[in-house]
N, C-alpha and C. Protein backbone atom coordinates (compact mmCIF):
# COMPACT_ATOMS: atom_id res chain seq x y z
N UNK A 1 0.85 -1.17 0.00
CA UNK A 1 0.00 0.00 0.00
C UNK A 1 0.89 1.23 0.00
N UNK A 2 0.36 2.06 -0.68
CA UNK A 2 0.91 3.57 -0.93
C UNK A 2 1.09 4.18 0.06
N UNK A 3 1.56 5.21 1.00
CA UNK A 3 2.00 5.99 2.00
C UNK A 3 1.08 7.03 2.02
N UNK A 4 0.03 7.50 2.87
CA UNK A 4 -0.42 8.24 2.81
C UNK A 4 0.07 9.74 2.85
N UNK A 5 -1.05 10.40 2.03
CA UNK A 5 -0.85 11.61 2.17
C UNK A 5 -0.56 12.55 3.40
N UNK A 6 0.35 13.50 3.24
CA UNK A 6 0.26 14.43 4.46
C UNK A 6 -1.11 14.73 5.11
N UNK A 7 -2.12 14.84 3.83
CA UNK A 7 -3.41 15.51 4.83
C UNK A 7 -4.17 14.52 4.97
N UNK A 8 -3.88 13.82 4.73
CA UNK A 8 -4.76 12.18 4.71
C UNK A 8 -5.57 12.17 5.85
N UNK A 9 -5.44 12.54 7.26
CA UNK A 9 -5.91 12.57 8.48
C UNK A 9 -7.04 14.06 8.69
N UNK A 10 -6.53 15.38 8.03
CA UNK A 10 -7.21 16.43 7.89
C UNK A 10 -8.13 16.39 6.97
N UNK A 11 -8.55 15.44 5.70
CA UNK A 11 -9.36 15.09 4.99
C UNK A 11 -10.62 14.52 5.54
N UNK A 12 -9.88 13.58 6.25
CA UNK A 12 -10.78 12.55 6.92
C UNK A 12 -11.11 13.25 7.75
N UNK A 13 -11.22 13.99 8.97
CA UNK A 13 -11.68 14.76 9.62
C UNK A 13 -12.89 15.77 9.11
N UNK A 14 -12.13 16.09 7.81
CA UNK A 14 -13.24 17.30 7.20
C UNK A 14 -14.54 16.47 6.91
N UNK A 15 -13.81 15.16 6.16
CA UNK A 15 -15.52 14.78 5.71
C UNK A 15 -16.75 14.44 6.93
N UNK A 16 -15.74 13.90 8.13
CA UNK A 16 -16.67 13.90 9.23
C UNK A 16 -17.98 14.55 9.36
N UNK A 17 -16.38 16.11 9.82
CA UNK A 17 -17.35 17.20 10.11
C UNK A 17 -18.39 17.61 9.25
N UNK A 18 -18.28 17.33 7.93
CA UNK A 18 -18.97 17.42 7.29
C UNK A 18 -20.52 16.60 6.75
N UNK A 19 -20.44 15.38 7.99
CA UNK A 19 -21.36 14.54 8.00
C UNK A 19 -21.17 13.13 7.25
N UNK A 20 -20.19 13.09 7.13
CA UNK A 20 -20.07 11.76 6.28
C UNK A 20 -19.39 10.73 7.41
N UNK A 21 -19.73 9.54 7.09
CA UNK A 21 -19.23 8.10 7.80
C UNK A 21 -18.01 7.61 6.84
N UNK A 22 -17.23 7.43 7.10
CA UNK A 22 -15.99 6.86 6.70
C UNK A 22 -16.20 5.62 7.10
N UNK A 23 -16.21 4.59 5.78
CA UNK A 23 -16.59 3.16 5.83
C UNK A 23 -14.98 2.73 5.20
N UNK A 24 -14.31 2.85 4.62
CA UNK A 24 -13.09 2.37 4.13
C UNK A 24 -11.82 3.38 4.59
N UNK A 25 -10.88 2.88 4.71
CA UNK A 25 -9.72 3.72 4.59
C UNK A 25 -8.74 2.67 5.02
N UNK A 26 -7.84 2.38 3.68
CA UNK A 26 -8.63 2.98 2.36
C UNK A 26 -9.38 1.90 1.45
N UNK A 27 -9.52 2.65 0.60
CA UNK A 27 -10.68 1.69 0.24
C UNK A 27 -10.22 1.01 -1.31
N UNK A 28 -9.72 -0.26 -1.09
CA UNK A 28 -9.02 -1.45 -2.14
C UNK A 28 -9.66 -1.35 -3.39
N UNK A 29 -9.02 -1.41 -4.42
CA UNK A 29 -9.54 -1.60 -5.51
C UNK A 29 -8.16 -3.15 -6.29
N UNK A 30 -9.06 -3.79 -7.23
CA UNK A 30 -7.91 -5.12 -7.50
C UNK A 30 -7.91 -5.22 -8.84
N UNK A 31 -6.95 -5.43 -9.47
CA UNK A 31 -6.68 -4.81 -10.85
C UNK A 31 -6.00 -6.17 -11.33
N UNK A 32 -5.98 -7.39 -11.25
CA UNK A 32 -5.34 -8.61 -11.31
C UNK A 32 -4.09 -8.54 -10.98
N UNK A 33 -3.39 -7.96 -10.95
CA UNK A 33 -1.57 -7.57 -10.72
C UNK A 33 -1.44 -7.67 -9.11
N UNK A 34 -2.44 -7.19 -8.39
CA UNK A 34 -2.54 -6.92 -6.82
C UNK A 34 -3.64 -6.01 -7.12
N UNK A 35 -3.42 -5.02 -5.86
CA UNK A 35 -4.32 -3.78 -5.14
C UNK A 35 -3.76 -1.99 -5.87
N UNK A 36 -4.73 -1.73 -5.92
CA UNK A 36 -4.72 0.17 -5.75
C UNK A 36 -5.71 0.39 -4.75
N UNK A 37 -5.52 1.23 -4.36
CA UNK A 37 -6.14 2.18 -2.89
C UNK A 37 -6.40 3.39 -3.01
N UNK A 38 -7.30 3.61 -3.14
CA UNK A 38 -8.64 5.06 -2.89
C UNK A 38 -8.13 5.19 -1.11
N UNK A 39 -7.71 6.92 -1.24
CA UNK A 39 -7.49 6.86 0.22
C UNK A 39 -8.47 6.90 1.55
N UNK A 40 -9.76 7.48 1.23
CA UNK A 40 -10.70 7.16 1.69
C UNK A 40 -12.11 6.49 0.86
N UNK A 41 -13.24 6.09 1.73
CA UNK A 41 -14.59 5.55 1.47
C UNK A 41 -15.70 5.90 2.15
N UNK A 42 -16.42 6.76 1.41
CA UNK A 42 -17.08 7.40 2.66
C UNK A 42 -18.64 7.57 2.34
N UNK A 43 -19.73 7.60 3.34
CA UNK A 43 -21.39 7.52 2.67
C UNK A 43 -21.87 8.30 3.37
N UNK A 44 -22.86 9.17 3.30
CA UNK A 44 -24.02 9.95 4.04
C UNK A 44 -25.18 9.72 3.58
N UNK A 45 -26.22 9.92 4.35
CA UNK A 45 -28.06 9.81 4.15
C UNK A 45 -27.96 11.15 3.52
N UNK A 46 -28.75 11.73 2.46
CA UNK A 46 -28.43 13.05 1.95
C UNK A 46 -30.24 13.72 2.44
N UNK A 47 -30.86 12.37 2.31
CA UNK A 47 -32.56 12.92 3.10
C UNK A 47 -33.45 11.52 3.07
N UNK A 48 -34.37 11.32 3.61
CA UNK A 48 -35.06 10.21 4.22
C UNK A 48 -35.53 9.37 2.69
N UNK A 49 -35.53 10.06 1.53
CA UNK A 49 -36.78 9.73 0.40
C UNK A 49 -35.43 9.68 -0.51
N UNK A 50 -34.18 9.20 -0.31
CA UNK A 50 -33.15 9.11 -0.96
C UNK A 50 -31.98 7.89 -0.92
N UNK A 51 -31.47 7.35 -1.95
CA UNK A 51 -30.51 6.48 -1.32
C UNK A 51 -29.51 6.77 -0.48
N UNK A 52 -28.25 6.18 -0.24
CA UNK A 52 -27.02 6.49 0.49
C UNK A 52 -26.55 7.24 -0.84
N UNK A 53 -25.71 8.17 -0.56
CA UNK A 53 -24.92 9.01 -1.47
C UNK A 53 -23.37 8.43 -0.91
N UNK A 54 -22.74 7.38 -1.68
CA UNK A 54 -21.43 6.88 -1.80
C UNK A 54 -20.08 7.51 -2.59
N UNK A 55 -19.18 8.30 -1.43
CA UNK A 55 -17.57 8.40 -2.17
C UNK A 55 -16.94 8.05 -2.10
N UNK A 56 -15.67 7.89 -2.91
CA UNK A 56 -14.28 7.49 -2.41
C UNK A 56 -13.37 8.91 -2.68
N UNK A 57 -12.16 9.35 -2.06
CA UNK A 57 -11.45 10.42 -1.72
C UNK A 57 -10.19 10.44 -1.98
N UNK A 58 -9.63 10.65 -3.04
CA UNK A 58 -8.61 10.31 -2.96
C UNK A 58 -7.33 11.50 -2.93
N UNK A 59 -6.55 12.17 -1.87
CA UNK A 59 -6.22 13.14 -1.13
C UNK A 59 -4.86 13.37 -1.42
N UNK A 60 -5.09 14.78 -2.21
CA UNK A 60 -3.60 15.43 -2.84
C UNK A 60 -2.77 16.69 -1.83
N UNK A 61 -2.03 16.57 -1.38
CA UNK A 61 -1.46 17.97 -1.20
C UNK A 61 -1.02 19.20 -1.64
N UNK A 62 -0.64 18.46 -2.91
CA UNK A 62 0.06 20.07 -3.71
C UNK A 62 1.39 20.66 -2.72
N UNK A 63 1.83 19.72 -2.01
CA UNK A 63 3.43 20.79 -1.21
C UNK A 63 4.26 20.68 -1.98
N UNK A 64 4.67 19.50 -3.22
CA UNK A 64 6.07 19.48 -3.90
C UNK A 64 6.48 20.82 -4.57
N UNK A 65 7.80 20.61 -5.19
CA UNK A 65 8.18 21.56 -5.82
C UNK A 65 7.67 22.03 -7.08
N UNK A 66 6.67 20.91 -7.85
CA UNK A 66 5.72 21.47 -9.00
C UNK A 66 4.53 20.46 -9.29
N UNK A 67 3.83 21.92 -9.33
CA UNK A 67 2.11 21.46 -9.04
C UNK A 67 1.91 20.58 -10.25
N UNK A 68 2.48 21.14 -11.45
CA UNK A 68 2.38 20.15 -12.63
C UNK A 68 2.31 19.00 -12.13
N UNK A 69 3.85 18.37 -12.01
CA UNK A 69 4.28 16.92 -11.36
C UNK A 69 2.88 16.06 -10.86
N UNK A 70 2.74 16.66 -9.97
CA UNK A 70 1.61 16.43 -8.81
C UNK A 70 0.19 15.86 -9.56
N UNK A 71 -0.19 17.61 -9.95
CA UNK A 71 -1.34 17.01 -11.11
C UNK A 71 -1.06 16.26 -12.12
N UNK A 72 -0.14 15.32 -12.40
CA UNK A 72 0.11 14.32 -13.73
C UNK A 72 0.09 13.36 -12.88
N UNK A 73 0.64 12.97 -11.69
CA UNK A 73 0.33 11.98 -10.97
C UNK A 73 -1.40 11.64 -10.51
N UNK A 74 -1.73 12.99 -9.81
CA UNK A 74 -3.50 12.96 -9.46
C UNK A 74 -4.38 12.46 -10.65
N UNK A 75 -4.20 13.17 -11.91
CA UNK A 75 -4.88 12.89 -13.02
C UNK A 75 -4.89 11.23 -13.31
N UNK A 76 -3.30 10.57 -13.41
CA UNK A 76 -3.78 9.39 -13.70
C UNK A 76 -4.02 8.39 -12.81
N UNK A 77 -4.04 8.62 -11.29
CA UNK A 77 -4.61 7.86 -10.64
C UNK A 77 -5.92 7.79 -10.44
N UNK A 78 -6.38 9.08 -10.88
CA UNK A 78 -8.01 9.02 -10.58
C UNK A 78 -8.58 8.69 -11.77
N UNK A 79 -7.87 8.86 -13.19
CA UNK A 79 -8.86 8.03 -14.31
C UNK A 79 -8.34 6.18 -13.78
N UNK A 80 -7.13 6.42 -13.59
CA UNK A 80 -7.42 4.74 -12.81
C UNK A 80 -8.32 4.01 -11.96
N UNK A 81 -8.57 4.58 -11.06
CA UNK A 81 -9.65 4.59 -9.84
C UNK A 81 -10.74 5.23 -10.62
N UNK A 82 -11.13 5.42 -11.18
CA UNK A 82 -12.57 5.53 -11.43
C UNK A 82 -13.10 4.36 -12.59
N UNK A 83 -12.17 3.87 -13.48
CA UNK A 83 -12.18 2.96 -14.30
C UNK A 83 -12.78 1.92 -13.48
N UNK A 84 -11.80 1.02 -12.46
CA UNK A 84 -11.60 0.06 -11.57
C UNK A 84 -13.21 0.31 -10.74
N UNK A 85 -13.21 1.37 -9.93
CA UNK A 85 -14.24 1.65 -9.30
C UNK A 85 -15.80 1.52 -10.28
N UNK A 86 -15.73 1.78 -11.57
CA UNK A 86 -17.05 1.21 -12.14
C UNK A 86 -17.31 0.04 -12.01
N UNK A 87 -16.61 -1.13 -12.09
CA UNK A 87 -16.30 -2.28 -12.07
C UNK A 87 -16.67 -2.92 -10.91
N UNK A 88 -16.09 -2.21 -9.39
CA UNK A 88 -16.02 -2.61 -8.24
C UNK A 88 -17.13 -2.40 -7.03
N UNK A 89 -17.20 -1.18 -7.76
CA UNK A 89 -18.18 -0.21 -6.77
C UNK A 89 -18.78 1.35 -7.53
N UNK A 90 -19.22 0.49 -8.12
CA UNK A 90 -19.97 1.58 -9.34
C UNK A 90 -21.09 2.13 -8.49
N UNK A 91 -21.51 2.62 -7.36
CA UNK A 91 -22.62 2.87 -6.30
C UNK A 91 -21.94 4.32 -5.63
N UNK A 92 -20.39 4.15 -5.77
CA UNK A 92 -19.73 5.24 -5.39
C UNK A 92 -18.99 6.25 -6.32
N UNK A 93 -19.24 7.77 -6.10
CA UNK A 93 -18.35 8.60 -7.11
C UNK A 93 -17.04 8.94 -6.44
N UNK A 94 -16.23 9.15 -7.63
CA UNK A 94 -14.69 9.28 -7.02
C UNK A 94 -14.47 11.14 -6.97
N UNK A 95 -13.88 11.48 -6.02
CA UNK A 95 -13.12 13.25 -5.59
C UNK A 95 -12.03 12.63 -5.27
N UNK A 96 -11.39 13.95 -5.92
CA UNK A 96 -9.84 14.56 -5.79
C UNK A 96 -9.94 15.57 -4.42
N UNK A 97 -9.76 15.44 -3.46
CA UNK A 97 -9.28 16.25 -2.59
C UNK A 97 -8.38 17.35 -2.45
N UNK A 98 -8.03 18.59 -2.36
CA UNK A 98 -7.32 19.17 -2.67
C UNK A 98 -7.36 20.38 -2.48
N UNK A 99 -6.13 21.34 -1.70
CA UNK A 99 -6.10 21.97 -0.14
C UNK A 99 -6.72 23.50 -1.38
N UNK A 100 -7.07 24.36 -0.86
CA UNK A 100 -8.27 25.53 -0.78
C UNK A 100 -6.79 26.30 -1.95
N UNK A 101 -5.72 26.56 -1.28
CA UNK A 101 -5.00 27.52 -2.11
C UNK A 101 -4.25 26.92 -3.57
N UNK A 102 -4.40 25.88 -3.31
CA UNK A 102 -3.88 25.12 -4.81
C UNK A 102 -5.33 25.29 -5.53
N UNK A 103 -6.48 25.34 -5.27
CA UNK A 103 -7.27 25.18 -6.01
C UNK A 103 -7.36 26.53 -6.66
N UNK A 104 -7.33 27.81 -5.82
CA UNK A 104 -7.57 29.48 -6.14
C UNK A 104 -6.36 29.65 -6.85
N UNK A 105 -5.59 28.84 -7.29
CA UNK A 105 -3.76 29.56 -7.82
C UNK A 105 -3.97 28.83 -9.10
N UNK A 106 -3.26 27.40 -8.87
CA UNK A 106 -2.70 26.46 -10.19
C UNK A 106 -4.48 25.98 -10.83
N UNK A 107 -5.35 25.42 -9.71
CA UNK A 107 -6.30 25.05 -10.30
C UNK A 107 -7.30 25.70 -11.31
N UNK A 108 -7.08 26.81 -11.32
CA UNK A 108 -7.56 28.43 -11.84
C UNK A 108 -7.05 28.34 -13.19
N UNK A 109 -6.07 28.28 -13.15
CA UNK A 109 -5.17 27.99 -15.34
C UNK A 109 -5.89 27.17 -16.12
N UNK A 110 -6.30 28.22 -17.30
CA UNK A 110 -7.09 27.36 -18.55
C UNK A 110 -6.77 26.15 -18.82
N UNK A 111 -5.34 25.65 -18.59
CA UNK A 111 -5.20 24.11 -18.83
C UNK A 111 -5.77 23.27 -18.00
N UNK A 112 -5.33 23.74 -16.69
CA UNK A 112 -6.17 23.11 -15.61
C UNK A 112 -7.61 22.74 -15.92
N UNK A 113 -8.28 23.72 -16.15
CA UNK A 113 -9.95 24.31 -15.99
C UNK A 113 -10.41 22.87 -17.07
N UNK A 114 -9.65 23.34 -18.54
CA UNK A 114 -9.55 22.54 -19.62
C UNK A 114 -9.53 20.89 -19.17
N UNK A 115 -8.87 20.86 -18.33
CA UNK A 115 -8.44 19.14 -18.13
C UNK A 115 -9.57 18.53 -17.49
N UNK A 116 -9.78 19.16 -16.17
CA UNK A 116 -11.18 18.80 -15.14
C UNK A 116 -12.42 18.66 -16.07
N UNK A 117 -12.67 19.79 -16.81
CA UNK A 117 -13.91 19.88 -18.07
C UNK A 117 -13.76 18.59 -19.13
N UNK A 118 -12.51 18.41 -19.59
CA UNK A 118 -12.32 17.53 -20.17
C UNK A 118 -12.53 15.67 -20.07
N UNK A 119 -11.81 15.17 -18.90
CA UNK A 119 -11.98 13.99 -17.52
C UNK A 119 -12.94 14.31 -16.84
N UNK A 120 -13.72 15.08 -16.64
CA UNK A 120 -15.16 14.99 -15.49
C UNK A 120 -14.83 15.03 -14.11
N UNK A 121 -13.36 15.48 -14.01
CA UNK A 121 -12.82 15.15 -12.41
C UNK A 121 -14.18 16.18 -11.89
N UNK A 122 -14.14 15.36 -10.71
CA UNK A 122 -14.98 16.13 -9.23
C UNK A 122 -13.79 16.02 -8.00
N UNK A 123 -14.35 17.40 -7.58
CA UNK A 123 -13.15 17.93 -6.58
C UNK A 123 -13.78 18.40 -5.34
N UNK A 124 -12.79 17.83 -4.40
CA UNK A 124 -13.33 18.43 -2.83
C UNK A 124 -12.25 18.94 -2.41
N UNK A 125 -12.75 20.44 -2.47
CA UNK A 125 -11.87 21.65 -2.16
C UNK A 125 -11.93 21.68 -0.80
N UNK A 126 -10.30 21.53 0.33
CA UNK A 126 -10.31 21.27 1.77
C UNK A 126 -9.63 22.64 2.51
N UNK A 127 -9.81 23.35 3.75
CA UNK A 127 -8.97 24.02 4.06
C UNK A 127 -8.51 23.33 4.93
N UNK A 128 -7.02 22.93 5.21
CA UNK A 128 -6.29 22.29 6.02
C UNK A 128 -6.48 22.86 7.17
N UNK A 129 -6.54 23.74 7.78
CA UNK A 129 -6.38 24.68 9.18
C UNK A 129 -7.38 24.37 10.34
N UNK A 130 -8.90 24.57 9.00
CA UNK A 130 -10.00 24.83 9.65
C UNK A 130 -10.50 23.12 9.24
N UNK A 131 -9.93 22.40 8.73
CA UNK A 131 -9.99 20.50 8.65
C UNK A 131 -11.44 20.93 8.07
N UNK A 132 -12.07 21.36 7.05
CA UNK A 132 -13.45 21.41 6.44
C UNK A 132 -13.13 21.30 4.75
N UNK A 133 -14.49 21.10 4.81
CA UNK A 133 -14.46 20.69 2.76
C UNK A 133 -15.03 22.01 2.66
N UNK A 134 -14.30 23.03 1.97
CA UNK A 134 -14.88 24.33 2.02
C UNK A 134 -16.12 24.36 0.33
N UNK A 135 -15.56 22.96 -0.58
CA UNK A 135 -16.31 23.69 -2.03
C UNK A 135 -16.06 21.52 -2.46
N UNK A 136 -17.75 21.26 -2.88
CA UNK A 136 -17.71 20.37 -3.76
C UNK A 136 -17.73 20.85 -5.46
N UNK A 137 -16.88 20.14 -6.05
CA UNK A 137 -17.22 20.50 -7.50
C UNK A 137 -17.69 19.59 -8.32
N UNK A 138 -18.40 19.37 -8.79
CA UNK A 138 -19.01 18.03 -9.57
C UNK A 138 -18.89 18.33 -11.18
């Protein structure tokens, strides 16, 4: 298994607070070779006349020395994990996690904007400080 993220623990906290049950962490996916891992798995009641609303989380920092890097890694783990996850657990949608000021800076660039629009990524915008999901993006 992969090493979790720095905020891996401030994620998980946010979705708490945010009402969600954390059922996995993390949450396996099996690809015949072995395992990949979604860093979290998580469900809430969204209202009584509704199913469970199912995610998996998978939690970026953005501290290295280039955000590029970072986002070429995020990008293809999450078209990986979402591939796998139709397959596995097609009941759950996959988020990119990812801290409040990377999202207002690098995430902001037409390529960026371009790529998310492009892949369908959904993003849960976190402030590390205040441990909350400040912005879902679907």
């Amino acid at each position: 298994m992969s090493a979790r993220d720095i905020f891996h623990n401030v994620v998980k906290t946010a979705l708490q607070h945010d009402g969600w049950t954390i059922t996995h962490d993390p949450l396996s996916l099996e690809f015949g070779l072995g395992s990949l891992y979604v860093d979290l798995g998580a469900e809430k009641v969204i209202a009584a006349e509704r199913e469970n609303e199912k995610i998996a989380v998978e939690v970026k920092s953005f501290l290295s020395g280039s955000a590029v890097s970072e986002f070429h890694t995020a990008l293809g783990q999450y078209l990986n994990y979402r591939l796998l996850m139709r397959e596995q657990y097609p009941e759950y949608k996959l988020y990119l996690a990812i801290p409040l000021s990377t999202y207002d800076s690098f995430f902001q660039l037409p390529f960026v904007q371009a790529t998310i629009q492009q892949h369908q990524l959904k993003l849960a915008v976190y402030e590390p400080e205040a441990e909350e999901i400040v912005k879902w993006q679907n």
